[in-house]
N, C-alpha and C. Protein backbone atom coordinates (compact mmCIF):
# COMPACT_ATOMS: atom_id res chain seq x y z
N UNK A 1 0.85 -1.18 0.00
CA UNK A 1 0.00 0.00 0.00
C UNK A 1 0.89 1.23 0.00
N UNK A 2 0.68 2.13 -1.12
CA UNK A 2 1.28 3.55 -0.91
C UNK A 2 1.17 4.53 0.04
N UNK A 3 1.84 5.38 0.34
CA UNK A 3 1.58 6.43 1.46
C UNK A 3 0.50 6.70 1.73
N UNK A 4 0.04 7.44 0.32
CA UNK A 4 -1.16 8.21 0.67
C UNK A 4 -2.33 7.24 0.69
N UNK A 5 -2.69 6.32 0.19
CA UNK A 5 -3.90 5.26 0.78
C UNK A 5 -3.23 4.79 2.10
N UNK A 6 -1.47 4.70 2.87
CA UNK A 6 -1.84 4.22 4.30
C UNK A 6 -2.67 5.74 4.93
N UNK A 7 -2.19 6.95 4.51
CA UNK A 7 -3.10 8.20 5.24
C UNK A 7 -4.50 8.04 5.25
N UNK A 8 -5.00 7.62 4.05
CA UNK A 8 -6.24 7.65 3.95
C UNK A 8 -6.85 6.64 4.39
N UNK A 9 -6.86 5.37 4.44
CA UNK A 9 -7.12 4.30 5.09
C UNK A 9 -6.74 4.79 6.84
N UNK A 10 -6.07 5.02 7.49
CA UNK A 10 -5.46 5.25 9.01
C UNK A 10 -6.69 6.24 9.06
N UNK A 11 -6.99 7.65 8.49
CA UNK A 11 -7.91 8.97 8.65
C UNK A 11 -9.24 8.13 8.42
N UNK A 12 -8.87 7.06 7.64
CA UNK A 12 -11.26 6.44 7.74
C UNK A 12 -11.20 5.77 9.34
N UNK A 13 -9.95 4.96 9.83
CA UNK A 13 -10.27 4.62 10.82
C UNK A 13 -10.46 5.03 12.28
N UNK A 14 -9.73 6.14 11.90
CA UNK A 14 -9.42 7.28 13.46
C UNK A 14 -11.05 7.91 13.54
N UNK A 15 -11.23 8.38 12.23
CA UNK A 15 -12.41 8.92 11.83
C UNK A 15 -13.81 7.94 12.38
N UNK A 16 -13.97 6.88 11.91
CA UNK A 16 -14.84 5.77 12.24
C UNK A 16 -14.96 5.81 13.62
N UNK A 17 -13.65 5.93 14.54
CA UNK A 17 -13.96 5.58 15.91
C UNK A 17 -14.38 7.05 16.83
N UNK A 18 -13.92 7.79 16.47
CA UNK A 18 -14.29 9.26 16.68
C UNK A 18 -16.09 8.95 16.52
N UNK A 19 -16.63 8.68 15.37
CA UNK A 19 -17.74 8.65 14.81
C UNK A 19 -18.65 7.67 15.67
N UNK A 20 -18.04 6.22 15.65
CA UNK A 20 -18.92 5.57 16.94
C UNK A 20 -18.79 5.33 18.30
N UNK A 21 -17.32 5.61 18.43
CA UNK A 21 -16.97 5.48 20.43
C UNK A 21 -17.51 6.87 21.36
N UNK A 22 -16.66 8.01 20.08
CA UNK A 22 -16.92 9.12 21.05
C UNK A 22 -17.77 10.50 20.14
N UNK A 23 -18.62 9.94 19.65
CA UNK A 23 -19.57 11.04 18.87
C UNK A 23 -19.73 12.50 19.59
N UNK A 24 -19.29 12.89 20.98
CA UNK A 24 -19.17 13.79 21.47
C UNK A 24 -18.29 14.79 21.13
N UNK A 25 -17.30 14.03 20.13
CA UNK A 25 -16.09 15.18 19.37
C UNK A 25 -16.57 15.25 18.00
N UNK A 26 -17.33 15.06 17.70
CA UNK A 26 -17.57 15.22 16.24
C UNK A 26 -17.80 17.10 15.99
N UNK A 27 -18.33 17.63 17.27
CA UNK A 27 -18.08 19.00 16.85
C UNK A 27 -16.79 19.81 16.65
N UNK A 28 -16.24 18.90 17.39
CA UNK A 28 -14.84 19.61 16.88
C UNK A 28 -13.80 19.59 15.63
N UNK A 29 -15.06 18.42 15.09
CA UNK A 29 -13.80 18.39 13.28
C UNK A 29 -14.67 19.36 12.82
N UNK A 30 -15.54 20.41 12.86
CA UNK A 30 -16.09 21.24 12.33
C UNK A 30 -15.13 22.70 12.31
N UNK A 31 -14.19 22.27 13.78
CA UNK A 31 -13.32 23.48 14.06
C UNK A 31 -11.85 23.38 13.32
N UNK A 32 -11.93 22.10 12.73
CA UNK A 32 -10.48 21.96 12.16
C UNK A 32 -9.80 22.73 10.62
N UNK A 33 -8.92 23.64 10.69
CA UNK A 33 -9.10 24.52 9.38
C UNK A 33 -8.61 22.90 8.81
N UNK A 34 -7.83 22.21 8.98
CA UNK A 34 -7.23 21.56 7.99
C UNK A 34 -7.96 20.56 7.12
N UNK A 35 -9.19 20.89 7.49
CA UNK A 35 -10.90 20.13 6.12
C UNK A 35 -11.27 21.11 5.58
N UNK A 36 -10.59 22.16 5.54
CA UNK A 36 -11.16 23.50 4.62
C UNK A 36 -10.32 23.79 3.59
N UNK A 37 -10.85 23.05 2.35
CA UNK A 37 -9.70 23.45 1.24
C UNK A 37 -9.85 25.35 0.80
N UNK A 38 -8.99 25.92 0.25
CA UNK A 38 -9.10 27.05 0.47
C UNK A 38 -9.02 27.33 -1.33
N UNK A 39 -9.03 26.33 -2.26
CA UNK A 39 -8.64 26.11 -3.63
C UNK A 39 -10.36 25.29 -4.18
N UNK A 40 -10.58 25.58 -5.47
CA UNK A 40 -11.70 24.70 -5.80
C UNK A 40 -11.33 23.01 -6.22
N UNK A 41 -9.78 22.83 -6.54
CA UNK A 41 -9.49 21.47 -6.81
C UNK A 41 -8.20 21.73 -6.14
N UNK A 42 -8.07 21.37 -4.78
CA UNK A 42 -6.84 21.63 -4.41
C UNK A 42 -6.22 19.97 -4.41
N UNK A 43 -4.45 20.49 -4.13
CA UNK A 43 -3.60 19.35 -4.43
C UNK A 43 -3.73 18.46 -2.52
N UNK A 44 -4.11 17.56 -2.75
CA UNK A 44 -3.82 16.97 -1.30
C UNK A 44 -2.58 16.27 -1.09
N UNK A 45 -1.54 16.64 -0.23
CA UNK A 45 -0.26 16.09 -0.20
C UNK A 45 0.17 15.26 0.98
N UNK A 46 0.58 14.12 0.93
CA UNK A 46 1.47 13.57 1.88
C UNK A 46 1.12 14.18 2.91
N UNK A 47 1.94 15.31 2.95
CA UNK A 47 2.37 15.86 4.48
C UNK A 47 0.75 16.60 4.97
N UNK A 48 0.09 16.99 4.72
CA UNK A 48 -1.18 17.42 4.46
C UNK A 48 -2.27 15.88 5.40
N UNK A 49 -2.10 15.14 4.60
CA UNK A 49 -2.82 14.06 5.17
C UNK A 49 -2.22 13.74 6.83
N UNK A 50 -0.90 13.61 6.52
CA UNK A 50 -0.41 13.09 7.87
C UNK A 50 -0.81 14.26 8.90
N UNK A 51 -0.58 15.70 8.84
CA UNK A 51 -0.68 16.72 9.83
C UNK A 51 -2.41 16.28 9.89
N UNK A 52 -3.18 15.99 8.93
CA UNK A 52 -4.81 15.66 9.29
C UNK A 52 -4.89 14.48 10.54
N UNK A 53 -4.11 13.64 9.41
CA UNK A 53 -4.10 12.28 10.97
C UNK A 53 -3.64 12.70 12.16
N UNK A 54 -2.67 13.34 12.06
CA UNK A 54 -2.08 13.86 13.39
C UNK A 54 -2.95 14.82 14.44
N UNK A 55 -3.61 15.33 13.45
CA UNK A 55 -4.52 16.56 14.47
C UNK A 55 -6.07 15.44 14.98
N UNK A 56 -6.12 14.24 14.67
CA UNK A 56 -7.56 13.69 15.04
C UNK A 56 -7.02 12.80 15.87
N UNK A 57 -5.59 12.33 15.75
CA UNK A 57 -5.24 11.43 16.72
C UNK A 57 -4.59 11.90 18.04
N UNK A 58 -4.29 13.73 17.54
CA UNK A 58 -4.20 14.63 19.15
C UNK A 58 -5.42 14.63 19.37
N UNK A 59 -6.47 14.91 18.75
CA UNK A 59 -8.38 14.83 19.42
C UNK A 59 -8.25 13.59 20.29
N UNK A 60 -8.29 12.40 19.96
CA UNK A 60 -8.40 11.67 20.61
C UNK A 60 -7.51 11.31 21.84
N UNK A 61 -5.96 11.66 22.09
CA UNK A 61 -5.15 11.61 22.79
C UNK A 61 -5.36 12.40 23.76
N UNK A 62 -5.99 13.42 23.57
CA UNK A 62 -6.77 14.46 24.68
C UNK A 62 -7.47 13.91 25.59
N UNK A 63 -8.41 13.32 24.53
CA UNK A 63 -9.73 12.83 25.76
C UNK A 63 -9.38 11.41 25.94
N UNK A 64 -8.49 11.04 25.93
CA UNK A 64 -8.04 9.32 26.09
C UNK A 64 -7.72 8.97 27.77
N UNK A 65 -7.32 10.17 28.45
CA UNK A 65 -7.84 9.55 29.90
C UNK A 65 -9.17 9.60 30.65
N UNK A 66 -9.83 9.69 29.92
CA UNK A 66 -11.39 9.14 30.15
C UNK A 66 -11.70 7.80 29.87
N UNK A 67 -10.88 7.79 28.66
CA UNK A 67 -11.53 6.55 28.19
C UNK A 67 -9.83 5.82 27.35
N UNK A 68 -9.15 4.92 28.18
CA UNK A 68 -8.09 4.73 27.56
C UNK A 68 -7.70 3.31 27.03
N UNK A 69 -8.90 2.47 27.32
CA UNK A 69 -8.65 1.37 26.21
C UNK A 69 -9.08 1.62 25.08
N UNK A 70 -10.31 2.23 24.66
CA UNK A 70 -11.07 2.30 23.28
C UNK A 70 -10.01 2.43 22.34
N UNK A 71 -9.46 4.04 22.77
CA UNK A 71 -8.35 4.28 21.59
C UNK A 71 -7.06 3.60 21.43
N UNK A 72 -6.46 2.97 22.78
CA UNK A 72 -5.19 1.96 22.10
C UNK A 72 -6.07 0.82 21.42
N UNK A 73 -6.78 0.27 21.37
CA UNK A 73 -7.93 -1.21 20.90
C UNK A 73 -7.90 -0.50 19.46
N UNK A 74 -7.87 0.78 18.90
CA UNK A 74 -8.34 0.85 17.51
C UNK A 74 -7.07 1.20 16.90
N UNK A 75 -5.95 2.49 17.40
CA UNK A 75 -5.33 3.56 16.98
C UNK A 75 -4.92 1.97 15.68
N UNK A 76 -4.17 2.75 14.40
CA UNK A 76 -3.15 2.01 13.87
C UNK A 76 -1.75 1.19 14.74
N UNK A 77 -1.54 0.71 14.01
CA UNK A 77 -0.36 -0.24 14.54
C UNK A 77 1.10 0.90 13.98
N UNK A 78 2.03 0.92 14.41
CA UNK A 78 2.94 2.15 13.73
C UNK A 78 4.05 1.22 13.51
């Protein structure tokens, strides 16, 4: 698998669990500039995806001492 499908594949799953463990953060990907393309066909890059993964897997690393098996049970394997 190439980079950018492991980004994109890793961002459906961070995403997925955000979506059914802790639906209580879902308002906050509304606050994230980095889902706001600022171009009508913009270029999505590597580093772009990863700073995305990175900013949903700090969401979750936040609120992970509440709840700290869910997210090691899903995160990717690194």
């Amino acid at each position: 698998m190439n980079t950018t499908n492991k980004y994109i594949t890793d961002i459906t799953k961070i995403t997925n669990i955000i979506k059914t463990e802790y639906p209580e953060l879902l308002p906050f990907f509304n606050e994230s500039p980095e889902t706001i393309p600022n171009q009508s066909h913009p270029i999505i890059s590597n580093s772009a995806l990863k700073e995305y993964y990175s900013s949903l897997y700090s969401l979750l690393e936040d609120y992970k001492p509440n709840h700290p098996y869910i997210v090691e049970k899903h995160i990717m394997s690194k």
